[in-house]
C-alpha atoms as a PDB file:
ATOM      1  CA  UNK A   1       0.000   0.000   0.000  1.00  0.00           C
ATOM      2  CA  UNK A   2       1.161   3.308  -0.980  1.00  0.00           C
ATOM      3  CA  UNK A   3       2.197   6.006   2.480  1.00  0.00           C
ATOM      4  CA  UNK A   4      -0.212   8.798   2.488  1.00  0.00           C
ATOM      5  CA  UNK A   5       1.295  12.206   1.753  1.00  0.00           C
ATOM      6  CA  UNK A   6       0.780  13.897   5.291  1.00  0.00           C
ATOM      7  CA  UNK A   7      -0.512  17.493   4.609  1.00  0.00           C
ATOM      8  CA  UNK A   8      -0.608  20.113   6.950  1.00  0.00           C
ATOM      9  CA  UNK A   9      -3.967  22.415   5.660  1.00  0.00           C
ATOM     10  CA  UNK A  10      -3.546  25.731   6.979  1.00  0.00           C
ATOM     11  CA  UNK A  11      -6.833  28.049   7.127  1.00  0.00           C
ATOM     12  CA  UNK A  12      -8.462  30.518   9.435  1.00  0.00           C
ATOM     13  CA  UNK A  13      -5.499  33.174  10.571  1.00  0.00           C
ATOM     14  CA  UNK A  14      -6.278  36.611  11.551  1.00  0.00           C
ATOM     15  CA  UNK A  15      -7.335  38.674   8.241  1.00  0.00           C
ATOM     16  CA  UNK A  16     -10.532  40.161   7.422  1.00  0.00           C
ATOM     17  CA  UNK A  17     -10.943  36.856   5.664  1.00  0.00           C
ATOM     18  CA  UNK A  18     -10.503  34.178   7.827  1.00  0.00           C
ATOM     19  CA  UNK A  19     -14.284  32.837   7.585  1.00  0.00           C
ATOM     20  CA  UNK A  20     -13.802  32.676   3.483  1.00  0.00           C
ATOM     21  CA  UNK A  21     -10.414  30.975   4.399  1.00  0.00           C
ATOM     22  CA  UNK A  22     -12.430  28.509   6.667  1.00  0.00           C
ATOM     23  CA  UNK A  23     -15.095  27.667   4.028  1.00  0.00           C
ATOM     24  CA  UNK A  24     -12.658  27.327   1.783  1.00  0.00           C
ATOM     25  CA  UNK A  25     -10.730  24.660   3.771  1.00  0.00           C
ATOM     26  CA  UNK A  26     -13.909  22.714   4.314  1.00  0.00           C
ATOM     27  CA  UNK A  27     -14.662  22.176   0.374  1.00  0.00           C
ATOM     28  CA  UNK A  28     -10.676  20.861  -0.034  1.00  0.00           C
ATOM     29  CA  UNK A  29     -11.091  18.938   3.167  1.00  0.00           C
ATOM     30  CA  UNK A  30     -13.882  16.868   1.746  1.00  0.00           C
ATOM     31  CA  UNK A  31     -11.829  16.735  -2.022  1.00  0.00           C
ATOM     32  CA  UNK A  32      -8.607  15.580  -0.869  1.00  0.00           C
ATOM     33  CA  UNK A  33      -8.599  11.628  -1.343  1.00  0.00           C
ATOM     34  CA  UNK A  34      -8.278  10.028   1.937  1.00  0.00           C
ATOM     35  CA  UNK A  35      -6.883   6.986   0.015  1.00  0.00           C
ATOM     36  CA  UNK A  36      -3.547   9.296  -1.170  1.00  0.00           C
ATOM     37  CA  UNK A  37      -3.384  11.882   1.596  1.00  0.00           C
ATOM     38  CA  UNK A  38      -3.159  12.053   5.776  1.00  0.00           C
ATOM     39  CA  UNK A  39      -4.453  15.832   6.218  1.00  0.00           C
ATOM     40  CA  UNK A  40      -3.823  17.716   9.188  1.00  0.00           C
ATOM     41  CA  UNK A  41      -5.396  21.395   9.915  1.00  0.00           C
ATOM     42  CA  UNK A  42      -3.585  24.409  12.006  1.00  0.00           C
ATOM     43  CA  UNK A  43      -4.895  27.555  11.930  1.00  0.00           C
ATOM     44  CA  UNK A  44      -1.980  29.924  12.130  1.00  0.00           C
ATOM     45  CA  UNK A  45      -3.653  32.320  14.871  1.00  0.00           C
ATOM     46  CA  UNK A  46      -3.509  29.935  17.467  1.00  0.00           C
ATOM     47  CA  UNK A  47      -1.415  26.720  15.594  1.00  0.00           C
ATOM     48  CA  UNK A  48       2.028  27.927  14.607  1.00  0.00           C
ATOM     49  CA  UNK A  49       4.103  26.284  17.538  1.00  0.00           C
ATOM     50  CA  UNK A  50       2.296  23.353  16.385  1.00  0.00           C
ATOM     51  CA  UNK A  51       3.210  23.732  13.107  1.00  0.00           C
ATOM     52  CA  UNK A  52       6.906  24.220  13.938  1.00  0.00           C
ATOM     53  CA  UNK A  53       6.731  21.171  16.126  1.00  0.00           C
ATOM     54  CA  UNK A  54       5.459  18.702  13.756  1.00  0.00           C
ATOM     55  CA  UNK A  55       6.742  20.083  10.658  1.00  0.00           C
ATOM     56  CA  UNK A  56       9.418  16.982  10.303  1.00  0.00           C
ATOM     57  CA  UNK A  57       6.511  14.581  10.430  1.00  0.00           C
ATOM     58  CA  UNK A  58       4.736  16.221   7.633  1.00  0.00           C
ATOM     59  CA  UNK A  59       5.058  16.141   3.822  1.00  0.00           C
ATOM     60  CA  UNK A  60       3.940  19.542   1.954  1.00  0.00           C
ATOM     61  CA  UNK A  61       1.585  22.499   3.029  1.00  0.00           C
ATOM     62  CA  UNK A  62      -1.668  23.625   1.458  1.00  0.00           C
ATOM     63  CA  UNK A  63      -2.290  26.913   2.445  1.00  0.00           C
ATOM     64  CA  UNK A  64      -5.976  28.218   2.068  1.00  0.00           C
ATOM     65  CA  UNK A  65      -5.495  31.594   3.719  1.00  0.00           C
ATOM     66  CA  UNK A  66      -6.350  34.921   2.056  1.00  0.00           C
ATOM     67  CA  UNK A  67      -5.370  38.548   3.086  1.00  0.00           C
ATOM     68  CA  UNK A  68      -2.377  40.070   5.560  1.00  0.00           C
ATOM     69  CA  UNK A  69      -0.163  37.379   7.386  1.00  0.00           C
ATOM     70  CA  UNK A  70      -1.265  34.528   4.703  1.00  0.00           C
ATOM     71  CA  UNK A  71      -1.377  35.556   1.284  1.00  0.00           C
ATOM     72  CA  UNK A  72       1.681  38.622   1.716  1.00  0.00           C
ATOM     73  CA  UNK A  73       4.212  36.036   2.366  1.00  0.00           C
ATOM     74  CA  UNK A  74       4.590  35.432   5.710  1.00  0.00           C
ATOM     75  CA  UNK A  75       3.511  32.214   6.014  1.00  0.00           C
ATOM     76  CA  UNK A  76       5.327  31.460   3.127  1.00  0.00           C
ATOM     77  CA  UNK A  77       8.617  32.676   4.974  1.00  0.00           C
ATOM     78  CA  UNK A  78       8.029  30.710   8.021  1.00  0.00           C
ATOM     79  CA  UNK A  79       7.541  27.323   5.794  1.00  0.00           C
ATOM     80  CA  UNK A  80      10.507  28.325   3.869  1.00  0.00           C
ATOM     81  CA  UNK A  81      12.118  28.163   7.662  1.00  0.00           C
ATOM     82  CA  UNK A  82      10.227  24.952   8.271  1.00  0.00           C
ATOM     83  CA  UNK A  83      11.196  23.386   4.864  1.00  0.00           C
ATOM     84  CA  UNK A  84       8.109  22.465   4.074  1.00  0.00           C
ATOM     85  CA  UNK A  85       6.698  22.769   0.982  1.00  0.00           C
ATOM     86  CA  UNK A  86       3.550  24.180  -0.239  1.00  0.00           C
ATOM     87  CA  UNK A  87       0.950  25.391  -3.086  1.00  0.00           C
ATOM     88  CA  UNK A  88       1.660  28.804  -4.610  1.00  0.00           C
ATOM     89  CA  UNK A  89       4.235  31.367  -4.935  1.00  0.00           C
ATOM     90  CA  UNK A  90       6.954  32.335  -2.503  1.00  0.00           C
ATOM     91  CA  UNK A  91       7.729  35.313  -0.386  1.00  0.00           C
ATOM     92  CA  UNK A  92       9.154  37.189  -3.585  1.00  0.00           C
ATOM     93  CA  UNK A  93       5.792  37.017  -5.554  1.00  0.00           C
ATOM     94  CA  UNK A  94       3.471  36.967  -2.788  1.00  0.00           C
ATOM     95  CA  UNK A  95       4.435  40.259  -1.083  1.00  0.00           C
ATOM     96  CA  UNK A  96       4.395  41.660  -4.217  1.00  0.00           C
ATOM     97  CA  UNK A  97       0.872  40.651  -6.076  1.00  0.00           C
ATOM     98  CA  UNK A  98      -0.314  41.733  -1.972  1.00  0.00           C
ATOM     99  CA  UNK A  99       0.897  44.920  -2.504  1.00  0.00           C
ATOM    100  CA  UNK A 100      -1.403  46.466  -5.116  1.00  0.00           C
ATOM    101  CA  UNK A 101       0.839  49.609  -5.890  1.00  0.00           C
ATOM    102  CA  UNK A 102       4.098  47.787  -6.127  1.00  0.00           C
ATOM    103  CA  UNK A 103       1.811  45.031  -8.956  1.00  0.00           C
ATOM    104  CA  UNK A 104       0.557  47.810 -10.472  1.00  0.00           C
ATOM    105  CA  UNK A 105       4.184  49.713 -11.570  1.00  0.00           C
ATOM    106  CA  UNK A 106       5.138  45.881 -12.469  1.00  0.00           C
ATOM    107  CA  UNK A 107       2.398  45.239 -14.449  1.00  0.00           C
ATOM    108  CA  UNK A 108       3.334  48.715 -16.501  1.00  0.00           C
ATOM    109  CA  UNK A 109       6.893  48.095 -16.429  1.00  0.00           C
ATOM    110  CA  UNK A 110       5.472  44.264 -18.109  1.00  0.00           C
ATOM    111  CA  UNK A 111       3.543  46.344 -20.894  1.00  0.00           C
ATOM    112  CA  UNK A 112       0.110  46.051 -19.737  1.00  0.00           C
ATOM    113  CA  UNK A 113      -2.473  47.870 -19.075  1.00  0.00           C
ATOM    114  CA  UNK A 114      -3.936  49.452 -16.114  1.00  0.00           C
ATOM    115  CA  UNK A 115      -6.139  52.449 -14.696  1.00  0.00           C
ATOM    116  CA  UNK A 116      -4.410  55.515 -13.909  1.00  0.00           C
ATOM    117  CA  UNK A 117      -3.920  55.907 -10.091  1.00  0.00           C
ATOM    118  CA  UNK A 118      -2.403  57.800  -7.100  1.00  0.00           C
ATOM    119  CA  UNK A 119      -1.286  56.356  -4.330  1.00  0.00           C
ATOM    120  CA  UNK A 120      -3.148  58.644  -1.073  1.00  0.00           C
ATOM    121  CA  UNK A 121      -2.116  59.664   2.256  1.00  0.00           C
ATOM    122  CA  UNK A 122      -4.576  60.111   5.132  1.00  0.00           C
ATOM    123  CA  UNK A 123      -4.523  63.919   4.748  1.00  0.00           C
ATOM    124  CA  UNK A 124      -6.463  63.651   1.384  1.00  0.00           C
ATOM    125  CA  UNK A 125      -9.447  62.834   3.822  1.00  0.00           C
ATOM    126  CA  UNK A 126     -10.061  66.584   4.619  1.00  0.00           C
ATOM    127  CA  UNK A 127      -8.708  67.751   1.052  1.00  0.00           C
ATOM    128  CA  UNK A 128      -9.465  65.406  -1.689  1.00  0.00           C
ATOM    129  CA  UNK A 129      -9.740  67.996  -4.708  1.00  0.00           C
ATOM    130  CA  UNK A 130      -5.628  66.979  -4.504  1.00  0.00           C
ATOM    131  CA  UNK A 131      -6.477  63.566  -5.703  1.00  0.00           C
ATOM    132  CA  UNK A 132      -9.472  63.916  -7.845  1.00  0.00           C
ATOM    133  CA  UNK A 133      -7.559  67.255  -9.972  1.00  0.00           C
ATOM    134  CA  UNK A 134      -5.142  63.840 -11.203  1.00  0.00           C
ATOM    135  CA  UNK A 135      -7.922  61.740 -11.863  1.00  0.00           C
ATOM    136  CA  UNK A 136     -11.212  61.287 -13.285  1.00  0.00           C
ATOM    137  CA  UNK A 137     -14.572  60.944 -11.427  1.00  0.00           C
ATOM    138  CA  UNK A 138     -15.765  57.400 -10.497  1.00  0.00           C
ATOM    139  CA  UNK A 139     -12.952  56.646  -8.485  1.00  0.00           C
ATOM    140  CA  UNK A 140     -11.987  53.212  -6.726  1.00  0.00           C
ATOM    141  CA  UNK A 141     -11.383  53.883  -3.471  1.00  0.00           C
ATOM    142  CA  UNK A 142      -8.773  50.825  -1.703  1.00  0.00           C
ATOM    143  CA  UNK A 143      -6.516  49.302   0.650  1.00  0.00           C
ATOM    144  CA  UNK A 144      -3.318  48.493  -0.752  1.00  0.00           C
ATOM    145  CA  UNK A 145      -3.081  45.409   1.194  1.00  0.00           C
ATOM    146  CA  UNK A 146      -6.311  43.832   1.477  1.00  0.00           C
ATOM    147  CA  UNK A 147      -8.379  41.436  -0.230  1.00  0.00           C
ATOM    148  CA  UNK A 148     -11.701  39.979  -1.306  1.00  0.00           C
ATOM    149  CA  UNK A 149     -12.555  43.983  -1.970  1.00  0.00           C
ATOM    150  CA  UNK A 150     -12.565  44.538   2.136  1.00  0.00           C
ATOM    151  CA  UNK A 151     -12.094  48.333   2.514  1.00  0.00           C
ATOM    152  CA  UNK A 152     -13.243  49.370  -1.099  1.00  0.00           C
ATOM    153  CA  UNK A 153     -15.584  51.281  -2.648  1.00  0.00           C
ATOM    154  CA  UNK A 154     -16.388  53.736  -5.522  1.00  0.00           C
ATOM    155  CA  UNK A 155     -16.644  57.704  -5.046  1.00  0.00           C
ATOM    156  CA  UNK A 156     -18.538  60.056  -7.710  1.00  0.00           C
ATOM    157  CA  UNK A 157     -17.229  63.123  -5.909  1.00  0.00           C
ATOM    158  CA  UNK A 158     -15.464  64.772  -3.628  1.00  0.00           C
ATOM    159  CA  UNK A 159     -17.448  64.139  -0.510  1.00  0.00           C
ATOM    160  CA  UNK A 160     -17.701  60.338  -1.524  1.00  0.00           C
ATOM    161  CA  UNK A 161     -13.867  60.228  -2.142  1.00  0.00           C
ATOM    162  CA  UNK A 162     -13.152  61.821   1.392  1.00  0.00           C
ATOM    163  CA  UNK A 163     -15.794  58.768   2.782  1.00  0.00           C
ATOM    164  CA  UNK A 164     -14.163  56.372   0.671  1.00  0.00           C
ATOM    165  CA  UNK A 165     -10.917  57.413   1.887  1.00  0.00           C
ATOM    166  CA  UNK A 166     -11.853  56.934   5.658  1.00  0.00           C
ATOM    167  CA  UNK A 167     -13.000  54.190   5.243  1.00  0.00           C
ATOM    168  CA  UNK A 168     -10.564  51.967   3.344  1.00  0.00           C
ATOM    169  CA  UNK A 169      -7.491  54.142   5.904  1.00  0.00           C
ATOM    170  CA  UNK A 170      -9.541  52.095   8.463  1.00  0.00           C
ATOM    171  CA  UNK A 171      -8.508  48.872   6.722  1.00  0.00           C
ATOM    172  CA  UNK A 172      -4.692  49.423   5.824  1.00  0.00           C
ATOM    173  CA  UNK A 173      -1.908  52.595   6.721  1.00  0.00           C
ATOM    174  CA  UNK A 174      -1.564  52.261   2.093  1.00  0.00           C
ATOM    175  CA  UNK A 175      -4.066  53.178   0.176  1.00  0.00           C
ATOM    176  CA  UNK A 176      -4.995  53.731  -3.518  1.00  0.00           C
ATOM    177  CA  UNK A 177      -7.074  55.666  -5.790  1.00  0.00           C
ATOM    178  CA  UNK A 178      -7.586  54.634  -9.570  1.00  0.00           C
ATOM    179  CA  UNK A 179      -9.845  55.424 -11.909  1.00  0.00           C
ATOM    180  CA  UNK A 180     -12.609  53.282 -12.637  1.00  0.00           C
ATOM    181  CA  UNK A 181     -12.892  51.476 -15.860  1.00  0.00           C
ATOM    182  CA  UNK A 182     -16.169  51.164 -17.258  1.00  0.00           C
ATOM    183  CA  UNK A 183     -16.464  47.011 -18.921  1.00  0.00           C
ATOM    184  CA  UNK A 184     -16.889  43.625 -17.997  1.00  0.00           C
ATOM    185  CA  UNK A 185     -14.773  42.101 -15.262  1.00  0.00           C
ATOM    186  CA  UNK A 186     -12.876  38.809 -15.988  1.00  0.00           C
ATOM    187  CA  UNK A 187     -10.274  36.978 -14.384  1.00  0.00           C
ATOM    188  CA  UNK A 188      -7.934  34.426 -16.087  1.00  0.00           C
ATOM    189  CA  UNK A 189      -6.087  31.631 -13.717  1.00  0.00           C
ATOM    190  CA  UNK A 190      -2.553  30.231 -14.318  1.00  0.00           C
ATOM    191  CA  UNK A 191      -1.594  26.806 -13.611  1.00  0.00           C
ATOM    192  CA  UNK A 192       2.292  25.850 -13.981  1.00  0.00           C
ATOM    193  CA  UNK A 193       5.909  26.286 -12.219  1.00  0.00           C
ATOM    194  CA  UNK A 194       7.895  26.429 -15.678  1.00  0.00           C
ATOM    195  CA  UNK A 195       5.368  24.900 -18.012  1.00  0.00           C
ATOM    196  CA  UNK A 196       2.323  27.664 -17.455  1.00  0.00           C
ATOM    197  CA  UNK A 197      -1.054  26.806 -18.810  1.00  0.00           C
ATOM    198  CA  UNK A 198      -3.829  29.828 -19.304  1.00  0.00           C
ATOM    199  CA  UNK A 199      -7.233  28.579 -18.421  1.00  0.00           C
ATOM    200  CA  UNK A 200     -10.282  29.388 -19.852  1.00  0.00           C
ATOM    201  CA  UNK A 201     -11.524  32.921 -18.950  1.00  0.00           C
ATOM    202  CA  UNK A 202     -14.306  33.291 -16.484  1.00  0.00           C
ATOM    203  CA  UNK A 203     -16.793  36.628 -16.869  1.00  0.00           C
ATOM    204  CA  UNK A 204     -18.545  37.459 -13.433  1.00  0.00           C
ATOM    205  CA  UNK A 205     -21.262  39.669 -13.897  1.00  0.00           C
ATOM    206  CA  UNK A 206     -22.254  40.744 -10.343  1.00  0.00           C
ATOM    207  CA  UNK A 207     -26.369  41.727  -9.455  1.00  0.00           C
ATOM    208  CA  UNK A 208     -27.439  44.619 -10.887  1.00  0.00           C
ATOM    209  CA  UNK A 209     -27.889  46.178  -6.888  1.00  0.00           C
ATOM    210  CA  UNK A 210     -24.041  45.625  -6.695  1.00  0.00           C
ATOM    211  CA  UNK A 211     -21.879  48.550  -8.053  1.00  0.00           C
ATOM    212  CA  UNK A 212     -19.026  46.037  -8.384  1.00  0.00           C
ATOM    213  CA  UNK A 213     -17.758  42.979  -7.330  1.00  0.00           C
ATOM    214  CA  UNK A 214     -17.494  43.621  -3.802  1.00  0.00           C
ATOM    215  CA  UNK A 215     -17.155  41.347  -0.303  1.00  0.00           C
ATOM    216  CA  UNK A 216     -21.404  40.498  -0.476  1.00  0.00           C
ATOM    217  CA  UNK A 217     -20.987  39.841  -4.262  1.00  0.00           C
ATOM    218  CA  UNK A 218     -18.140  37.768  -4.121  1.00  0.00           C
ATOM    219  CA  UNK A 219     -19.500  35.782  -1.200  1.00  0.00           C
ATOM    220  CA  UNK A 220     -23.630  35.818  -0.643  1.00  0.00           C
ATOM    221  CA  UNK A 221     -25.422  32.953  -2.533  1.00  0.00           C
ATOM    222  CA  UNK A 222     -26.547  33.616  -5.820  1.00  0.00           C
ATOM    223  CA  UNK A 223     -25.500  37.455  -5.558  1.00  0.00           C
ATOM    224  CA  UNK A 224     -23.304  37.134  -8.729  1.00  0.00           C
ATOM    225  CA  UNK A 225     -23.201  34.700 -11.708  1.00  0.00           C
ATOM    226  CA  UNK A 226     -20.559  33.456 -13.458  1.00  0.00           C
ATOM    227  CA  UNK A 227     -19.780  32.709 -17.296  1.00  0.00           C
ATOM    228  CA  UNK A 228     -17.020  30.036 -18.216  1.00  0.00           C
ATOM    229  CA  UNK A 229     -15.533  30.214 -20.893  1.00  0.00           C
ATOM    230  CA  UNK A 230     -16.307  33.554 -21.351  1.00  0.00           C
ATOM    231  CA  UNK A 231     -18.012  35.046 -24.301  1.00  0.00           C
ATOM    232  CA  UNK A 232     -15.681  37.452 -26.071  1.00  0.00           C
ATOM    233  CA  UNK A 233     -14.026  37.677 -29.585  1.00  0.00           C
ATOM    234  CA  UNK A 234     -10.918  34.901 -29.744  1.00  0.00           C
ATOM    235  CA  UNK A 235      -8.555  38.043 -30.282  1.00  0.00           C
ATOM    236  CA  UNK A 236      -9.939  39.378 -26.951  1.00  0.00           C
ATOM    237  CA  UNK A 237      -9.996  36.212 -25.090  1.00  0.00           C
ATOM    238  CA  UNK A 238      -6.268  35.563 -26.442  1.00  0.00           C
ATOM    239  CA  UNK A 239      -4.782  39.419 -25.420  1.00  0.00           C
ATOM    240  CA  UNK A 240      -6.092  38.618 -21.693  1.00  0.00           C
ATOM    241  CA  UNK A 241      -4.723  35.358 -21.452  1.00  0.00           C
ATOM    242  CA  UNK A 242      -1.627  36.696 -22.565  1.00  0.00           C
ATOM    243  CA  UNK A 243      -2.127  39.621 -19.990  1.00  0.00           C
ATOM    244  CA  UNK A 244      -2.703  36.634 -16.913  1.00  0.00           C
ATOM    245  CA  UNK A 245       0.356  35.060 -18.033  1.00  0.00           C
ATOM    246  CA  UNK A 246       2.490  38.490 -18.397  1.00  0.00           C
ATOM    247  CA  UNK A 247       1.452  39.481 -14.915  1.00  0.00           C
ATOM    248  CA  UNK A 248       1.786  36.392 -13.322  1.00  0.00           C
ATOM    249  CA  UNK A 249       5.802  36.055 -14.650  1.00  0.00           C
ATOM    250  CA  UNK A 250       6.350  40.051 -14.123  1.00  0.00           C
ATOM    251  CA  UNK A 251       5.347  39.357 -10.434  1.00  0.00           C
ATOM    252  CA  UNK A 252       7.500  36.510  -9.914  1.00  0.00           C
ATOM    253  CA  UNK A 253       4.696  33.905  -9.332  1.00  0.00           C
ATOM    254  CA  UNK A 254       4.622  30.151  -8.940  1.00  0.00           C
ATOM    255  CA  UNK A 255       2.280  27.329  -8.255  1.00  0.00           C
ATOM    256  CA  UNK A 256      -0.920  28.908 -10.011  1.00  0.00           C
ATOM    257  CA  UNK A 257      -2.759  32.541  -9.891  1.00  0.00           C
ATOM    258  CA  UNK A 258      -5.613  34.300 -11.028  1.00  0.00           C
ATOM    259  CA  UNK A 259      -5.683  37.701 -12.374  1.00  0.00           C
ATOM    260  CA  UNK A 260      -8.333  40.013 -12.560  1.00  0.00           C
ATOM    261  CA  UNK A 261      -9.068  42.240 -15.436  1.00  0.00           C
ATOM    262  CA  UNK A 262     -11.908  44.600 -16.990  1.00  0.00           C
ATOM    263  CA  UNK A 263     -12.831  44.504 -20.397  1.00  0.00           C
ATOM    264  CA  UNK A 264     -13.697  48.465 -21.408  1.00  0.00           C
ATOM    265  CA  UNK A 265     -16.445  49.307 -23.595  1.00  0.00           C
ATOM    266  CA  UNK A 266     -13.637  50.129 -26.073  1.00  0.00           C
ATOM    267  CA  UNK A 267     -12.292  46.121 -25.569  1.00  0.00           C
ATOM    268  CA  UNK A 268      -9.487  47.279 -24.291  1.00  0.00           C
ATOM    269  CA  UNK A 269      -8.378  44.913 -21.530  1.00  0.00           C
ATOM    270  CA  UNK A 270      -7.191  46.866 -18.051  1.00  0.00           C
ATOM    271  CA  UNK A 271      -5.250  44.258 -15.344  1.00  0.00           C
ATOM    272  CA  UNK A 272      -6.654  45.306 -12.062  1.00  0.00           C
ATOM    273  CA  UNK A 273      -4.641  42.402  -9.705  1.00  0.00           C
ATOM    274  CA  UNK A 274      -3.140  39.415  -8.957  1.00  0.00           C
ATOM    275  CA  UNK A 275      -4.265  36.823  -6.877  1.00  0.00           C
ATOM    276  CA  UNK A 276      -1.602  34.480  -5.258  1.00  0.00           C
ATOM    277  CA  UNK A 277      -4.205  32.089  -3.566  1.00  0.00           C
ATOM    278  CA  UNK A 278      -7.604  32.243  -5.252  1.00  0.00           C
ATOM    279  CA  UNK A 279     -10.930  31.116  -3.780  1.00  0.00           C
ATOM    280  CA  UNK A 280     -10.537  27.090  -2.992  1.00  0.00           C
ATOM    281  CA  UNK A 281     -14.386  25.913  -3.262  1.00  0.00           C
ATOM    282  CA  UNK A 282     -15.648  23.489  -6.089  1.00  0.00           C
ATOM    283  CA  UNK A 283     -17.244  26.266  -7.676  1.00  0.00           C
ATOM    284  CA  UNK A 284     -14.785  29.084  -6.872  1.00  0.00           C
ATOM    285  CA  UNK A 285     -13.430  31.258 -10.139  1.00  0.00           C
ATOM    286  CA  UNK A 286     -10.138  29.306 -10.675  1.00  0.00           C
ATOM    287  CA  UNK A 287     -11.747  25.536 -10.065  1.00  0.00           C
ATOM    288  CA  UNK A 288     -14.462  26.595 -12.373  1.00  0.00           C
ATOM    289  CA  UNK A 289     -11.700  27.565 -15.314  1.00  0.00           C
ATOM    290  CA  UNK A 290      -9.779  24.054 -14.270  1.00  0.00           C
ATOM    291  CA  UNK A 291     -13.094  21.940 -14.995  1.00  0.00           C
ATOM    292  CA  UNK A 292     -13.405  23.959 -18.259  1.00  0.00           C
ATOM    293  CA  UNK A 293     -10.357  21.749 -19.464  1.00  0.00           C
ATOM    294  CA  UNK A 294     -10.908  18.774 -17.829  1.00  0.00           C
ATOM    295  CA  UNK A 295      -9.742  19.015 -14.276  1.00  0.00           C
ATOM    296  CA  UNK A 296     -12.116  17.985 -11.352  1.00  0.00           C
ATOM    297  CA  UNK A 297     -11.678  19.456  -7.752  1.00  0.00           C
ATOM    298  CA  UNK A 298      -9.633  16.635  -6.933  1.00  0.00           C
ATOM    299  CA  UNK A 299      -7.628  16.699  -9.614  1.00  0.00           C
ATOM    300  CA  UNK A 300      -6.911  20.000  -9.210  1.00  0.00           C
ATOM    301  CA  UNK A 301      -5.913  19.900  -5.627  1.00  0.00           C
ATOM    302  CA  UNK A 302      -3.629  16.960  -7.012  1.00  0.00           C
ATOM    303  CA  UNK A 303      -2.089  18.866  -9.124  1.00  0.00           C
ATOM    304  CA  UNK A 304      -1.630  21.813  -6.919  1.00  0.00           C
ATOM    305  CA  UNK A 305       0.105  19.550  -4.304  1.00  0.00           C
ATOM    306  CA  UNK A 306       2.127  18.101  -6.939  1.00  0.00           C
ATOM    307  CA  UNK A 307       3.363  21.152  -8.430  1.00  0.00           C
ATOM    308  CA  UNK A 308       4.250  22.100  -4.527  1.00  0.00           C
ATOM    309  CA  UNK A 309       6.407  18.588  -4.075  1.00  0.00           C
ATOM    310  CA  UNK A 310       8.468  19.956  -7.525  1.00  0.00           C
ATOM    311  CA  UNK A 311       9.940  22.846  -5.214  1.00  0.00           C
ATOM    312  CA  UNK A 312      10.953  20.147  -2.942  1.00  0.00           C
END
C-alpha cells in the first residue's frame, strides 16, 4: 500500500478573511482523497508552535489563507524556515501581487495595461480635490493590502472620495485611488511552475444592486453569476490570457494565480490584480476555469500539491 502524503492544511489566521479561508478549507477537506493523503489542519492564529513542532513529520503544506499574514508572504517565509513545501508562490511574488501599488508599476513596467492611479495619504481625507484634480470621477477607493474587496468602494465626488478614503485608511496605513474602468470584469487563472497553462476565462457579472464585485458579491449565494468560458471575440480572449500570463511572470509567481481584469467598452483589456491564492471551493473562479479543461476538484488539488512537491 502506498504512504499517504501527510498534509498540513492551513486556514483561518487573523485577516478580514478568515471565515472565506475557513469555508474554503472545508470544500478541499472533503476533495482531498483520503486513500492518497493524511491531512492535518492548524490555523496559524492559534497553531504555529504546532506547526513548527510537527513540521518533520509532515510532507507539503496547502495553504488556504487569504489577506495580511497569509497571502503577503509570511507564512510562506516561516515554511521556507520549516522546509516544508507548499501550493503557490513564494515570499518574492506573494508580497508583491499583496501589494497592489508595487503590482501595479510591475504590471506597466510588463507592458500592460492598467487604470491611472495615485497612491493617497490620510490627509487627502479633509482635502481630496488633490487627488481627484489627477484623476477622473468614479474613483476606486482601496486598501493596498487587502483582499476579497474589504475596505473598497467607488466615489462620484469629492465628498464620496473623502468617505471612501476613511474608510478603506480604516482597513490598511496604504491606500490607492484609480480610476474606474467602465467594462466587464474577468479573471484568467494560471496553472504551472515552468510549463504555465492559461485557463479558460471566467466573466462574473455581479447583481445589478451591486456597483461592483465587492465582499457580499463575491461571497452571498446567488448574488453574482458566473460565465465560463467567457463570451468574447478569440482576439480578446487571447490578449487577456496573454495579460494573466504576463502578470503572473512580471510578479514573480509560482504554483498557479488568477488575475483580474476589466474589459472596457472600447475592448481594451485593463489588469486590475493578482491573486496568489484564489478562492478554494468546487465552484470558486479558478476551479471553475480548471473543470473547463478537464480538471475535477480533486484533480486540481492533485495537481496543486504536486506542483508544490516539484519545489521540494
Amino acid at each position: 500500500m502506498t504512504k499517504k502524503l501527510r498534509v498540513a492544511l492551513l486556514a483561518g489566521g487573523k485577516s478580514g478573511e478568515r471565515e472565506v479561508s475557513l469555508a474554503g478549507a472545508r470544500g478541499v477537506l472533503a476533495a482531498l482523497d483520503k486513500e492518497k493523503y493524511d491531512v492535518r489542519p492548524y490555523d496559524p492564529a492559534i497553531d504555529l508552535a504546532r506547526l513548527a513542532e510537527d513540521a518533520a513529520g509532515l510532507d507539503v503544506a496547502f495553504i488556504l489563507l487569504h489577506g495580511p499574514l497569509g497571502e503577503d508572504g509570511s507564512v510562506q517565509g516561516f515554511l521556507d524556515l520549516l522546509g516544508l513545501p507548499y501550493q503557490g508562490s513564494g515570499v518574492l511574488g506573494s508580497a508583491m501581487a499583496m501589494n497592489k501599488n508595487l503590482a501595479k508599476i510591475l504590471y506597466k513596467q510588463a507592458g500592460l495595461r492598467v487604470a491611472d492611479w495615485q497612491m493617497a495619504s490620510r490627509r487627502d481625507i479633509d482635502n481630496p480635490q488633490g487627488l481627484s484634480a489627477k484623476l477622473l470621477f468614479p474613483l476606486v477607493v482601496k486598501p493596498v493590502g487587502q483582499g476579497s474587496s474589504l475596505g473598497m468602494s467607488i466615489a462620484h465626488d469629492n465628498n464620496e472620495l473623502a468617505a471612501g478614503l476613511k474608510l478603506a485608511f480604516g482597513y490598511d496605513s496604504e491606500v490607492m485611488v484609480e480610476e474606474f474602468i467602465r467594462g466587464r470584469e474577468i479573471t484568467g487563472g494560471i496553472l504551472g511552475n515552468n510549463d504555465l497553462q492559461a485557463l479558460p476565462l471566467v466573466e462574473i457579472i455581479p447583481g445589478k444592486e451591486y456597483p461592483f464585485f465587492d465582499y457580499e458579491a463575491k461571497y452571498k449565494a446567488g448574488a453574482s453569476r458566473e460565465i465560463c468560458p467567457a463570451d468574447f471575440p478569440e482576439k480578446i480572449t487571447r490578449k487577456a490570457q496573454d495579460y494573466a500570463l504576463r502578470a503572473h511572470r512580471a510578479l514573480h509567481l509560482r504554483g498557479y494565480s488568477r488575475t483580474d481584469m476589466i474589459v472596457s467598452e472600447q475592448g481594451e483589456v485593463f489588469v486590475i490584480e493578482t491573486n496568489t491564492i484564489p478562492g478554494m471551493t468546487p465552484t470558486s473562479l479558478l476551479p471553475q476555469a480548471a473543470q473547463a479543461v478537464g480538471y475535477s476538484f480533486s484533480q486540481l488539488l492533485d495537481l496543486l500539491i504536486g506542483l508544490a512537491l516539484e519545489q521540494k
